[in-house]
N, C-alpha and C. Protein backbone atom coordinates (compact mmCIF):
# COMPACT_ATOMS: atom_id res chain seq x y z
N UNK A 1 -77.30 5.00 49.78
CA UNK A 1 -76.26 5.20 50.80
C UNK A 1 -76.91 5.63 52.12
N UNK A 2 -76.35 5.05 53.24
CA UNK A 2 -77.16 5.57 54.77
C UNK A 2 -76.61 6.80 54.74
N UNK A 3 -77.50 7.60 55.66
CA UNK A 3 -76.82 8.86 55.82
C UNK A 3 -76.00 8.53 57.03
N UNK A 4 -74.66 9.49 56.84
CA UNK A 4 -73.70 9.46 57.92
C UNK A 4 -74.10 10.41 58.99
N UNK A 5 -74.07 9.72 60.58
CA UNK A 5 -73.92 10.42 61.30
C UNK A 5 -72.59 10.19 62.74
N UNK A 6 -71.65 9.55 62.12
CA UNK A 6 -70.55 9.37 63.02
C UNK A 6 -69.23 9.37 62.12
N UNK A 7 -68.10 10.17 62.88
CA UNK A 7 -67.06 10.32 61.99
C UNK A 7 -66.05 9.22 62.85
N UNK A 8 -65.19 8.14 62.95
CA UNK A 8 -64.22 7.59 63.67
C UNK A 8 -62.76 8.48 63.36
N UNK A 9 -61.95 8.85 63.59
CA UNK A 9 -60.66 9.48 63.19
C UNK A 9 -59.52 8.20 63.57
N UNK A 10 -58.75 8.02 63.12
CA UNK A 10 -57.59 7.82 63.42
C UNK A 10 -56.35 8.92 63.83
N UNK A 11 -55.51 8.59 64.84
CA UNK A 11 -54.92 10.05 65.44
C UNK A 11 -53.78 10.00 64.74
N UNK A 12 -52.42 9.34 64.49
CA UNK A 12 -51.10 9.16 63.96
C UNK A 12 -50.97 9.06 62.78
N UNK A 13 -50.89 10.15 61.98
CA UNK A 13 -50.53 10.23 60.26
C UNK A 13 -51.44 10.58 59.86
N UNK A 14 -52.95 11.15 60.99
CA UNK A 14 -54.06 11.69 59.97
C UNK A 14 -54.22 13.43 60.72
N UNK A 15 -54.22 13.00 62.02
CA UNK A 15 -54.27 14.43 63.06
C UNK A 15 -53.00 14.83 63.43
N UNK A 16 -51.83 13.83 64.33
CA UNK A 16 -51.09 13.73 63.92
C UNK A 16 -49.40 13.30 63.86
N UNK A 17 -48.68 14.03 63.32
CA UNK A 17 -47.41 13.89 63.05
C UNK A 17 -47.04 12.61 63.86
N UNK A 18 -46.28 11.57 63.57
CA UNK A 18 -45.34 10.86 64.48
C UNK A 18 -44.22 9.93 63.21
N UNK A 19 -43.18 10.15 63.51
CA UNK A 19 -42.48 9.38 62.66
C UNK A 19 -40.71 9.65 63.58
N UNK A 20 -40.30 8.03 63.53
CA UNK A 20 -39.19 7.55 63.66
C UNK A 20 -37.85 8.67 63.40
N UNK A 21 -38.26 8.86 62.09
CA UNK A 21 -36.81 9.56 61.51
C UNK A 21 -36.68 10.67 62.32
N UNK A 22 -37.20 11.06 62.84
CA UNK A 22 -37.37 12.54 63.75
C UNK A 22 -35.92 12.19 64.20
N UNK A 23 -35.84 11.30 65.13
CA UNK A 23 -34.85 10.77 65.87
C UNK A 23 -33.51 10.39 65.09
N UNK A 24 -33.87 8.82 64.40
CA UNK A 24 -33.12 8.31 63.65
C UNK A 24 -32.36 8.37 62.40
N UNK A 25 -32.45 9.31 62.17
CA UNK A 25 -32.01 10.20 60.82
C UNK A 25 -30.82 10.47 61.09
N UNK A 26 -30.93 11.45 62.03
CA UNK A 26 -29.57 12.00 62.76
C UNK A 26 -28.42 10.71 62.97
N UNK A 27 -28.93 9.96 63.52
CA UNK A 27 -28.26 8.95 64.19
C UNK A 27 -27.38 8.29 63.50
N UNK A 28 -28.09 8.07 62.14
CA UNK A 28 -27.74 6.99 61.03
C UNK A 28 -26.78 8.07 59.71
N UNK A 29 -26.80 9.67 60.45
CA UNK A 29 -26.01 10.23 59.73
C UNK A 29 -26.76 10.76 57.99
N UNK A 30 -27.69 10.86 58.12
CA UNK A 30 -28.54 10.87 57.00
C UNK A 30 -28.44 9.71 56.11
N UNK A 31 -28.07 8.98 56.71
CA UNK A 31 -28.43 7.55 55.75
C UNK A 31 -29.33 6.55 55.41
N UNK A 32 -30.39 7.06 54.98
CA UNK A 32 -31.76 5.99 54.97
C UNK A 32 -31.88 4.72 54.59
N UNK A 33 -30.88 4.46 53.80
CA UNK A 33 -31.05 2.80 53.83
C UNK A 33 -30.32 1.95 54.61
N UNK A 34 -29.77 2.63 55.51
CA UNK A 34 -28.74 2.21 57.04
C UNK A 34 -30.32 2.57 58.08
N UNK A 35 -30.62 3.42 58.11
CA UNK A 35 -31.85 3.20 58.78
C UNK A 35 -33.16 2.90 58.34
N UNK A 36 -33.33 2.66 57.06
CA UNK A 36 -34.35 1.26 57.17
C UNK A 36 -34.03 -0.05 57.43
N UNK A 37 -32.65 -0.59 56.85
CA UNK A 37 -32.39 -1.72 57.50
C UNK A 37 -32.87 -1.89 58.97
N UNK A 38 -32.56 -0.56 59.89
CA UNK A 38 -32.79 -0.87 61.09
C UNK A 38 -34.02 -1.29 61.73
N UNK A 39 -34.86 -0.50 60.77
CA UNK A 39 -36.37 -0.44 60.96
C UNK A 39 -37.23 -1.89 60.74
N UNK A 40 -36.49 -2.22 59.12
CA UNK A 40 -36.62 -3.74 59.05
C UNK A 40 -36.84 -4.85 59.77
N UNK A 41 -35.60 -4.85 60.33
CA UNK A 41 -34.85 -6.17 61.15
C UNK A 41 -34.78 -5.83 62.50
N UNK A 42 -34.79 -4.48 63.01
CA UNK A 42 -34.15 -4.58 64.69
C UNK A 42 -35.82 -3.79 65.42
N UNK A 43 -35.90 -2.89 64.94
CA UNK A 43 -37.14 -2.13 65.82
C UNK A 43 -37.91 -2.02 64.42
N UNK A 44 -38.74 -2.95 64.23
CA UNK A 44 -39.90 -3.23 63.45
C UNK A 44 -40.92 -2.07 63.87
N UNK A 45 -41.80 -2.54 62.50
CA UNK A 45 -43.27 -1.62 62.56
C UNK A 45 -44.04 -2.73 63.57
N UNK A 46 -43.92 -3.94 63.22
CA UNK A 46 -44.24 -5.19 63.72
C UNK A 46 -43.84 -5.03 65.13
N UNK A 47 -42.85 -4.96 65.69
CA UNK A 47 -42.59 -4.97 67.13
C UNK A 47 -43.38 -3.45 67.93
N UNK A 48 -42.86 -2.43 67.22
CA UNK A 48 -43.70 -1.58 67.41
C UNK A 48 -45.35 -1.80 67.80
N UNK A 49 -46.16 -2.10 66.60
CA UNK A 49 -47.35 -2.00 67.20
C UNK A 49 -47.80 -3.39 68.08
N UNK A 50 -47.15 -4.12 68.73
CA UNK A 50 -47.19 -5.40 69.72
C UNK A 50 -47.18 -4.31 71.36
N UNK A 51 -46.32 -3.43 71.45
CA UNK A 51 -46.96 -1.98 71.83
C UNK A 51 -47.95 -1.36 72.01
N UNK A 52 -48.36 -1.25 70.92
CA UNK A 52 -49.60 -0.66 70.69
C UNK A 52 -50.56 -1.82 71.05
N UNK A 53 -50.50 -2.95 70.86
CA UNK A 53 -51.54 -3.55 71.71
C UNK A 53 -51.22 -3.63 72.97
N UNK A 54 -50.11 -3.00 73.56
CA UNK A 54 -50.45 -3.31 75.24
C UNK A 54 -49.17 -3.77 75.51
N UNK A 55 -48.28 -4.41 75.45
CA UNK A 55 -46.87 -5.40 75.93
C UNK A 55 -46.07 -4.14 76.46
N UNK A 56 -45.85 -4.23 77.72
CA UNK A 56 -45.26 -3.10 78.29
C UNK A 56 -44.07 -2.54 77.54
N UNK A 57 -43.62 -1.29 77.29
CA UNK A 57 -42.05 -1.09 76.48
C UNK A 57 -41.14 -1.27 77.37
N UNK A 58 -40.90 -1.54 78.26
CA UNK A 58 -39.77 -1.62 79.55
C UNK A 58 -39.40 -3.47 79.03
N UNK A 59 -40.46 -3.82 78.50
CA UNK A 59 -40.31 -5.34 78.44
C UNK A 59 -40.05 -5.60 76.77
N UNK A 60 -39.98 -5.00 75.93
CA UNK A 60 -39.99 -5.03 74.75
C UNK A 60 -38.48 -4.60 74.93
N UNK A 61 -38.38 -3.52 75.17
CA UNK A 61 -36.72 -3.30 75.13
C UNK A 61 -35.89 -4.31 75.49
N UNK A 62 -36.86 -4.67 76.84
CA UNK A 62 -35.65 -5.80 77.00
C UNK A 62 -35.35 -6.84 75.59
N UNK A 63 -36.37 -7.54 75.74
CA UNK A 63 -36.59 -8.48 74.90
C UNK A 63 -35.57 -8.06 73.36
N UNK A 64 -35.47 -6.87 73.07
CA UNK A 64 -35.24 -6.69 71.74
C UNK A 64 -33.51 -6.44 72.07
N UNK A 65 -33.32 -6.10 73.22
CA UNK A 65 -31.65 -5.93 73.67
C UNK A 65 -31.13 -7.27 73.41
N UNK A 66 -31.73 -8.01 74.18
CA UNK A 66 -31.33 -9.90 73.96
C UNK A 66 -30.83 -10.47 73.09
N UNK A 67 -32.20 -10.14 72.01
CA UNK A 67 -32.14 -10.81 70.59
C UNK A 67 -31.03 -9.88 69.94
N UNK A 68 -30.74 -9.00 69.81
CA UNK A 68 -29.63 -7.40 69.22
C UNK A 68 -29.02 -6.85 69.79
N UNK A 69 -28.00 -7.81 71.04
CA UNK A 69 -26.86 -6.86 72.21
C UNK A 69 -26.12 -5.53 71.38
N UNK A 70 -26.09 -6.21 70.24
CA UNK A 70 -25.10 -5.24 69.46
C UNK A 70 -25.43 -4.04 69.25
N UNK A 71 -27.13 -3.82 69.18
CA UNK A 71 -27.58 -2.85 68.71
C UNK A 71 -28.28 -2.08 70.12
N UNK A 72 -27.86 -2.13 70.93
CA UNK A 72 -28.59 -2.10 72.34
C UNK A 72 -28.50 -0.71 72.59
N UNK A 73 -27.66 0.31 71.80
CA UNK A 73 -27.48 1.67 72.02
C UNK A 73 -28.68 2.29 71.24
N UNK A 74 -29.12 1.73 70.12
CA UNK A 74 -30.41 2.12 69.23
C UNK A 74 -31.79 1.60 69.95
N UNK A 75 -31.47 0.45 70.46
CA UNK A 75 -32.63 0.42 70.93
C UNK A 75 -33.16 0.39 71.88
N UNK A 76 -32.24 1.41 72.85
CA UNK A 76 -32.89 2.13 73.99
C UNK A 76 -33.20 3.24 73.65
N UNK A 77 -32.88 3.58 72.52
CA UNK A 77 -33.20 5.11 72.06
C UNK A 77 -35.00 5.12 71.65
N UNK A 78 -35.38 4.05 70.94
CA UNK A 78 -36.76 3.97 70.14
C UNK A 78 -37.66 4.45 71.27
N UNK A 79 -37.42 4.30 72.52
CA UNK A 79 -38.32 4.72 73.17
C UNK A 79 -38.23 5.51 74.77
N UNK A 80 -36.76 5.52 74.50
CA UNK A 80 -35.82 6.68 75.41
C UNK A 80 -36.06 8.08 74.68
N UNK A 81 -36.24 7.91 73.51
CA UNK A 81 -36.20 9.44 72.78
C UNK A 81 -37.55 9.23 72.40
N UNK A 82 -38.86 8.63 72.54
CA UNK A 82 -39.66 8.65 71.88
C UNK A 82 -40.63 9.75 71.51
N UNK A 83 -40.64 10.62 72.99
CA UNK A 83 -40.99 12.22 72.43
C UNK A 83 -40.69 13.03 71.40
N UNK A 84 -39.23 12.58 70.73
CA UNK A 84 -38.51 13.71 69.72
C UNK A 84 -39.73 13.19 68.24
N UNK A 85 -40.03 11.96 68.53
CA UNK A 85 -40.56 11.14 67.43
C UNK A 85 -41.77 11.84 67.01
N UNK A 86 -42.66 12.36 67.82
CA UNK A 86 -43.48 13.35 68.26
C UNK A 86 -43.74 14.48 67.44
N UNK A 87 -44.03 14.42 66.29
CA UNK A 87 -44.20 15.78 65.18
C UNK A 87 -45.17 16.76 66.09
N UNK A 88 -45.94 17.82 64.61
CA UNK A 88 -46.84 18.40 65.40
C UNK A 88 -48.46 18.11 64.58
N UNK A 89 -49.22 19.00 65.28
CA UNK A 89 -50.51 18.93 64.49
C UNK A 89 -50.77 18.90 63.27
N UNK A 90 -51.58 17.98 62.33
CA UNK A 90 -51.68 18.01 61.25
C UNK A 90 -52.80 19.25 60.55
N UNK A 91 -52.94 20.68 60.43
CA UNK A 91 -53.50 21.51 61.06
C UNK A 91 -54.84 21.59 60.46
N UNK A 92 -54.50 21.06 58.67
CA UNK A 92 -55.54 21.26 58.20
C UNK A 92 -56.66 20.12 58.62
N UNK A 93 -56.12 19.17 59.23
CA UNK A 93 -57.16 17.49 59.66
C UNK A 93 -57.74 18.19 60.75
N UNK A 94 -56.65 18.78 61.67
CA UNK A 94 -57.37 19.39 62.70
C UNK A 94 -58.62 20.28 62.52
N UNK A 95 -58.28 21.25 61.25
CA UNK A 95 -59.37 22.33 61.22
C UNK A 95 -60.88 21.28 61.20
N UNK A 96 -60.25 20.37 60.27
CA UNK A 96 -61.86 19.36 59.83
C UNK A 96 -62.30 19.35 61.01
N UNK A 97 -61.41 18.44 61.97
CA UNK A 97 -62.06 17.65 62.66
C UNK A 97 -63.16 19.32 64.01
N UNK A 98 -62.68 20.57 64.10
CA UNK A 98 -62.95 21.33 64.54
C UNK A 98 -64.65 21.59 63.88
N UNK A 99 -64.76 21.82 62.37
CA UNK A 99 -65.46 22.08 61.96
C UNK A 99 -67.05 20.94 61.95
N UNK A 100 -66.60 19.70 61.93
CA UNK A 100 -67.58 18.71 62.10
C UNK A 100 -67.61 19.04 63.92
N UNK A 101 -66.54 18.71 64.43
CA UNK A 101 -67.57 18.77 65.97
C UNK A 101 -68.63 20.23 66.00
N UNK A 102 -68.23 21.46 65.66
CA UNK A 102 -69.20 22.35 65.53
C UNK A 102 -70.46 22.40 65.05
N UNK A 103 -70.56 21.40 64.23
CA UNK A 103 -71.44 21.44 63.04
C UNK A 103 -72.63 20.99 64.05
N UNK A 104 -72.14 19.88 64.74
CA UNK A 104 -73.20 18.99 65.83
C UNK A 104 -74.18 18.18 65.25
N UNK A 105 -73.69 18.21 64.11
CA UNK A 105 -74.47 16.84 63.07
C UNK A 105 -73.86 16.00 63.06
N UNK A 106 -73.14 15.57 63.74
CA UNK A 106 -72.06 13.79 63.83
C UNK A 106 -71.31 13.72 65.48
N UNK A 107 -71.70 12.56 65.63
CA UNK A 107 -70.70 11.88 66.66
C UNK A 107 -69.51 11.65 65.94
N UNK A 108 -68.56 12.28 66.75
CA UNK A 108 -66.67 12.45 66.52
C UNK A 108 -66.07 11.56 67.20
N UNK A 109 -65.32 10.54 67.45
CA UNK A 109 -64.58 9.74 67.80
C UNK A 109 -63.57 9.69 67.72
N UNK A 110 -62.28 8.93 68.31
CA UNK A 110 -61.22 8.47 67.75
C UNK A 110 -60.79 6.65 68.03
N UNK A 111 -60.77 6.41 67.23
CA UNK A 111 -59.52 5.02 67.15
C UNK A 111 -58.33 4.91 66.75
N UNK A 112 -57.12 4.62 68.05
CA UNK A 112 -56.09 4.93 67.22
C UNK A 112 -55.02 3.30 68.05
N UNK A 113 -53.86 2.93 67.01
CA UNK A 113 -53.04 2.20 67.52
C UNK A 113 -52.04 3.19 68.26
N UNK A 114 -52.05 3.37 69.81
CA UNK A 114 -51.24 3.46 70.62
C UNK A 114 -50.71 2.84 71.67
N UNK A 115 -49.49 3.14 72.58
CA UNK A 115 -49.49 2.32 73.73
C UNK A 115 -49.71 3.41 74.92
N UNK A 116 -50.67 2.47 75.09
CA UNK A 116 -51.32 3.46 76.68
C UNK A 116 -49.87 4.13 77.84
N UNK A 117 -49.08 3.47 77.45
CA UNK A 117 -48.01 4.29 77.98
C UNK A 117 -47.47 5.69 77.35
N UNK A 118 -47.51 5.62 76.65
CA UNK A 118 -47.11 7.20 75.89
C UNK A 118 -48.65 8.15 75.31
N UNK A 119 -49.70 7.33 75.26
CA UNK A 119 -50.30 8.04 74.77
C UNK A 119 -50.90 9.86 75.74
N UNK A 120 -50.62 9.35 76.89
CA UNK A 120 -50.54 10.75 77.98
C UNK A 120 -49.81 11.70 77.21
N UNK A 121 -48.77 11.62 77.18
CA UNK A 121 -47.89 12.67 76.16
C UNK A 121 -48.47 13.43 75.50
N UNK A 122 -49.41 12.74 74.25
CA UNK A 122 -49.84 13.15 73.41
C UNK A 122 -50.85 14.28 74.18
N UNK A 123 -51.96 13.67 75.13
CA UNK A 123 -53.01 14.27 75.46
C UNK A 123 -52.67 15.68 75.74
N UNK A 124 -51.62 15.48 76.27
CA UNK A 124 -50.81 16.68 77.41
C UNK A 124 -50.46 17.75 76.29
N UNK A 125 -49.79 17.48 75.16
CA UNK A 125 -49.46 17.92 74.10
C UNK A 125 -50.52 19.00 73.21
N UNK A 126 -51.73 18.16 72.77
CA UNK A 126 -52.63 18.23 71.54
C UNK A 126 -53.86 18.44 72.53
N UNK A 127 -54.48 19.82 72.77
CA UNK A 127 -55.57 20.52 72.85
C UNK A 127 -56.67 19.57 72.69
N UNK A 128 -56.61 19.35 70.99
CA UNK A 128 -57.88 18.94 70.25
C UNK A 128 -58.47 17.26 70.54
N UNK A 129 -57.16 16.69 71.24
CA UNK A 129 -57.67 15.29 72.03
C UNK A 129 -58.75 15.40 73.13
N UNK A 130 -58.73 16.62 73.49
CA UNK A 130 -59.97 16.60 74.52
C UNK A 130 -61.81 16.72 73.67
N UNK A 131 -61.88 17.38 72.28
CA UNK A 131 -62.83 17.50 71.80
C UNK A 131 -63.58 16.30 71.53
N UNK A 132 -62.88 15.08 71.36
CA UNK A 132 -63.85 13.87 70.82
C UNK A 132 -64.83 13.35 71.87
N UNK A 133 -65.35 12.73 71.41
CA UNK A 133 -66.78 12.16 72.75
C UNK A 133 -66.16 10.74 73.32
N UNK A 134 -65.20 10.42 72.41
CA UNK A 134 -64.31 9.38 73.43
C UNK A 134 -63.07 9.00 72.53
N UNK A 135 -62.38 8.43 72.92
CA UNK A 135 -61.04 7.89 72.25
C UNK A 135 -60.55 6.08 72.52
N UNK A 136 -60.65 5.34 71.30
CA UNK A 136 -60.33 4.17 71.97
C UNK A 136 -58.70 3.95 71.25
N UNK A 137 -58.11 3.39 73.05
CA UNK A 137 -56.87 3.75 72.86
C UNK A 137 -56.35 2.04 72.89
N UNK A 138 -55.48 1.34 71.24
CA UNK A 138 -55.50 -0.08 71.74
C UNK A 138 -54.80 -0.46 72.20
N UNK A 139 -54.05 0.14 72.91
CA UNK A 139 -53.13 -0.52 74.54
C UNK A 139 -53.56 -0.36 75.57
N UNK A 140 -54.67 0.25 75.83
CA UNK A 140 -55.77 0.35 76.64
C UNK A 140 -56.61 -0.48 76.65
N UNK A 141 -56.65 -1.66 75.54
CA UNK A 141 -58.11 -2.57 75.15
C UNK A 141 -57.24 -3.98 74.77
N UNK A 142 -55.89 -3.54 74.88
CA UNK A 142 -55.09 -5.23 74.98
C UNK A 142 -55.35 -5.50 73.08
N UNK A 143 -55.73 -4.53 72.60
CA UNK A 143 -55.91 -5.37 70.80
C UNK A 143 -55.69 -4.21 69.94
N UNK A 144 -55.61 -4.10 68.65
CA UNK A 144 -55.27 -3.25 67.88
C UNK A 144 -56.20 -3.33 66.46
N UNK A 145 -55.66 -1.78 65.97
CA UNK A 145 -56.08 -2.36 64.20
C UNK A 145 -55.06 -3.17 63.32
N UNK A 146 -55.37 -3.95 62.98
CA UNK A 146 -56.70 -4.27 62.22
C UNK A 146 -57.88 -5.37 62.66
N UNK A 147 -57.50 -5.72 64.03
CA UNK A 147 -58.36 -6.76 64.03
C UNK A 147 -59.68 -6.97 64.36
N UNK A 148 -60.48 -7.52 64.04
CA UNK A 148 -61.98 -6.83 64.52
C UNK A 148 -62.13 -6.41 65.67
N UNK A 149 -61.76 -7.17 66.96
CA UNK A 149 -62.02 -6.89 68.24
C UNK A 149 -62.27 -5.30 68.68
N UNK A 150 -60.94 -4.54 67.94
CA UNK A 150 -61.38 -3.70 68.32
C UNK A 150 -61.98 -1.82 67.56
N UNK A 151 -62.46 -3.22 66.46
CA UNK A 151 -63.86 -2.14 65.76
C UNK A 151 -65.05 -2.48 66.15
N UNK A 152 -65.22 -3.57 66.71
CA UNK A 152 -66.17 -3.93 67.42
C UNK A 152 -66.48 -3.27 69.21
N UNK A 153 -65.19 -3.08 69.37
CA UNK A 153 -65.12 -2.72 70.77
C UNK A 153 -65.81 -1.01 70.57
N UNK A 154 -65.04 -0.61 70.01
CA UNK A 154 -65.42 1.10 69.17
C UNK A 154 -67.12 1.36 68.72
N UNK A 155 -67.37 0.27 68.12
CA UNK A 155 -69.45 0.89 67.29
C UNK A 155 -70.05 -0.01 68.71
N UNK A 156 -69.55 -0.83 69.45
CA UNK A 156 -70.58 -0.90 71.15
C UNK A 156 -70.17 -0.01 72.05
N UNK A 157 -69.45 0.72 72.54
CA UNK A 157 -69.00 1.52 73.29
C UNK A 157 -69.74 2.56 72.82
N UNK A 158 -69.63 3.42 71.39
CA UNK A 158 -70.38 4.26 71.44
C UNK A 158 -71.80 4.61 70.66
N UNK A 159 -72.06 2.84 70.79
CA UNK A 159 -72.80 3.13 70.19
C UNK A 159 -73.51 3.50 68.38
N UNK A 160 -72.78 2.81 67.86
CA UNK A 160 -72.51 3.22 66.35
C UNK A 160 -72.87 1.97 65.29
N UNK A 161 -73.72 2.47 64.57
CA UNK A 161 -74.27 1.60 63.41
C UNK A 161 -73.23 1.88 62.21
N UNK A 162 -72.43 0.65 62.08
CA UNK A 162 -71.49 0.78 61.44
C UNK A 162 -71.54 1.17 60.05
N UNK A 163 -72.82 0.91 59.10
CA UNK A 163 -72.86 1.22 58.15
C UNK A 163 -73.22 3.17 57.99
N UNK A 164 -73.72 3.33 59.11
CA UNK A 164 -73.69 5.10 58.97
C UNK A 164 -72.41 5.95 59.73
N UNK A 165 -71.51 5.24 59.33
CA UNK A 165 -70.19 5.45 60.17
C UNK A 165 -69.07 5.91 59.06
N UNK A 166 -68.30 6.83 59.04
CA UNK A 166 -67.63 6.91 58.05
C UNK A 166 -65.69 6.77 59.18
N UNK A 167 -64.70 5.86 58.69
CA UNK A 167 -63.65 5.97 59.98
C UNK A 167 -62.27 6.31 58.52
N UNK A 168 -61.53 7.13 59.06
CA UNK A 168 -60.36 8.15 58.29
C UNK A 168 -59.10 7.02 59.20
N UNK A 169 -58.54 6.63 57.85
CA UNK A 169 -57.24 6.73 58.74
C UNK A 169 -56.28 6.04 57.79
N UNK A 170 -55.11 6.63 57.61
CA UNK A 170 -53.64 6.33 56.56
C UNK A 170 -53.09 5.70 56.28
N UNK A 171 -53.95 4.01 56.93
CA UNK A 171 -53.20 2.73 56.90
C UNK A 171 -54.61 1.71 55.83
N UNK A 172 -53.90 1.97 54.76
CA UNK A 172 -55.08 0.91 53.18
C UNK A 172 -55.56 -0.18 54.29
N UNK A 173 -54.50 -1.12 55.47
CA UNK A 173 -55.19 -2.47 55.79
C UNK A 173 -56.36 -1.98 56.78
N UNK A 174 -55.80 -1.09 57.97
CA UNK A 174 -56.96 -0.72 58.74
C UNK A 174 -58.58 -0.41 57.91
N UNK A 175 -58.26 0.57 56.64
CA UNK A 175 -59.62 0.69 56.27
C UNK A 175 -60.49 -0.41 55.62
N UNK A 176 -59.66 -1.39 54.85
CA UNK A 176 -59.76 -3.01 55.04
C UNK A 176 -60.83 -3.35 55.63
N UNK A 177 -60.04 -3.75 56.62
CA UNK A 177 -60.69 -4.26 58.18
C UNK A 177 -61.99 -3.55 58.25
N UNK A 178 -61.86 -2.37 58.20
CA UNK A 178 -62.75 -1.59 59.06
C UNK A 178 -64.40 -2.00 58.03
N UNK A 179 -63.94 -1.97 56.20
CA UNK A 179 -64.74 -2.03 55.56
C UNK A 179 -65.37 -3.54 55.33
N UNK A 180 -64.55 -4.52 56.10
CA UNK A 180 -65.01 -5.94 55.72
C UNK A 180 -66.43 -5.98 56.99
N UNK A 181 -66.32 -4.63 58.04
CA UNK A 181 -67.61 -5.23 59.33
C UNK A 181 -68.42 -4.33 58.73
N UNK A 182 -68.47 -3.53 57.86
CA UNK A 182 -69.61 -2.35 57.42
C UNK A 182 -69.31 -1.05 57.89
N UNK A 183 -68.25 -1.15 57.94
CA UNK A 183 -67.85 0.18 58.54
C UNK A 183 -67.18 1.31 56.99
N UNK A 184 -67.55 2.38 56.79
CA UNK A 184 -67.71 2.72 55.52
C UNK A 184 -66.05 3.31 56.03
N UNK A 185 -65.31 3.90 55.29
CA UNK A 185 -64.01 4.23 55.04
C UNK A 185 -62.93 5.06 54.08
N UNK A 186 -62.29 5.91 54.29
CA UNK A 186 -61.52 6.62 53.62
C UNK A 186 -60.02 6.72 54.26
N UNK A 187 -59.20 6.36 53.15
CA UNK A 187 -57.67 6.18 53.04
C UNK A 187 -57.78 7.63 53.24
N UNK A 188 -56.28 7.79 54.50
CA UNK A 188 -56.23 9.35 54.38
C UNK A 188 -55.07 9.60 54.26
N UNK A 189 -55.11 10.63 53.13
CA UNK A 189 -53.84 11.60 52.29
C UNK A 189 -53.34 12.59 52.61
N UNK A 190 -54.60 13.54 52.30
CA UNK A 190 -54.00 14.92 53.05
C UNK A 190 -55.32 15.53 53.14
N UNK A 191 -55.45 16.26 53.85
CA UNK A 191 -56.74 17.01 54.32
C UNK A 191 -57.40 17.63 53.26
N UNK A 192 -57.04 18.30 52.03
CA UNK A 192 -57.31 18.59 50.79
C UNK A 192 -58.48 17.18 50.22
N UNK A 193 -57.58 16.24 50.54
CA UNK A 193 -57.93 15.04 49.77
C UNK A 193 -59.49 14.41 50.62
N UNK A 194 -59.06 14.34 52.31
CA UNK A 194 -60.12 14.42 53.02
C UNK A 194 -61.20 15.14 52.57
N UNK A 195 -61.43 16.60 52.77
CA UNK A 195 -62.22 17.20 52.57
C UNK A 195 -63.45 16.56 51.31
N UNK A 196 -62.71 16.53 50.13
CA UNK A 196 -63.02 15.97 49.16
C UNK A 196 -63.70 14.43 49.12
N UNK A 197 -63.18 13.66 49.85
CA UNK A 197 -63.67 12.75 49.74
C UNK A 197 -65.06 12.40 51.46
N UNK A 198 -65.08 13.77 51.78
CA UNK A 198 -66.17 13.37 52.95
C UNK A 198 -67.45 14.08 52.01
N UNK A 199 -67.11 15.21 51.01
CA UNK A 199 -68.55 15.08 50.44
C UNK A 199 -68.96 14.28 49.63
N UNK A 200 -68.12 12.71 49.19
CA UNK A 200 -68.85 11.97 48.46
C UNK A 200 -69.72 11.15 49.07
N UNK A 201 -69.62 11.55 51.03
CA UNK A 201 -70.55 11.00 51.61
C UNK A 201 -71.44 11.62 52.53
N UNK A 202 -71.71 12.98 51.33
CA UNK A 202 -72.47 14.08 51.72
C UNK A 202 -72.05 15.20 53.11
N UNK A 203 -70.95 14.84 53.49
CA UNK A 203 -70.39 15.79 54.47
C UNK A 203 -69.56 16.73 54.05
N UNK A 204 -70.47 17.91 53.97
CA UNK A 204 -70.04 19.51 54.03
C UNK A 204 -69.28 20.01 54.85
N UNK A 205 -68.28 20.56 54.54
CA UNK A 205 -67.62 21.28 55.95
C UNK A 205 -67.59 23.25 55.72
């Protein structure tokens, strides 16, 4: 095994919090299969991260009012309310990610699917976004995960030999991807689970 000396993070569902229902829960009256339908068919994960690669949301709304007049009160909300969506720190990922930048034995990174439009929020929000040595943001780079472009964009930018690279993040296809260019990888659960699975690649915390 190479030895690792770069950690990649993913920020949403590993550092942290962001989820829909924040909002839509309420809305739908506690009815979750009235709001997954919605999620389904009207404001996709799919439309969502088309976002995250970059397609302005002023223009997505539109677009999605058009196709769903009916639903045009929900889906000015997805991103009229998108702050409420906004959890908080995931504290124990955070502690990790605190403890490896200290350590100063690894380059810290992040890759995450956002849209460069909201991702300010976050910064403004979360302290610990300032600690990484850079952040690639893919509405900032016009591409997203999973597609190579921009894991490729990520190990030239900073520099990173992908096989001594270890990248965290909560989505099975991203780590996929990430593991089909040599990029080594861990599905992330819960920081318990993290922990555990960074010393099978000799990282102590």
């Amino acid at each position: 095994m190479n030895k690792i000396d770069t950690i990649i993070f993913d920020l949403g569902g590993v550092l942290i919090d962001w989820n829909p229902e924040y909002v839509f829960l309420d809305e739908f009256n506690g009815d979750r299969e009235k709001m997954q339908w919605f999620f389904d068919n009207i404001c996709t994960y799919d439309w969502n991260e088309n976002q995250d690669a970059g397609y302005p949301i002023a223009k997505a709304t539109e677009d999605r009012v058009a196709l769903f007049p009916e639903h045009e009160t929900l889906i000015r909300m997805y991103y009229g309310r998108w702050i409420e969506m906004l959890g908080e720190a995931i504290n124990g990922t955070v502690d990790i990610l605190e403890s490896l930048i200290k350590s100063k034995k690894y380059k810290v990174v992040a890759l995450t699917n956002w849209s460069s439009e909201t991702f300010p929020i976050a910064q403004e929000r979360f302290e610990f976004l300032q600690w990484f040595e850079g952040i690639i943001v893919s509405g900032e780079e016009k591409t997203r995960k999973p597609f190579n472009e921009i894991y490729n964009i990520t190990l030239n930018r900073f520099d990173i030999t992908a096989e001594k690279s270890v990248f965290i993040d909560d989505n099975l296809r991203n780590i996929e991807a990430a593991n089909a260019l040599g990029i080594n990888g861990i599905q992330f659960k819960s920081p318990e689970q993290l922990i555990q699975q960074l010393k099978n690649y000799n990282i102590d915390l």
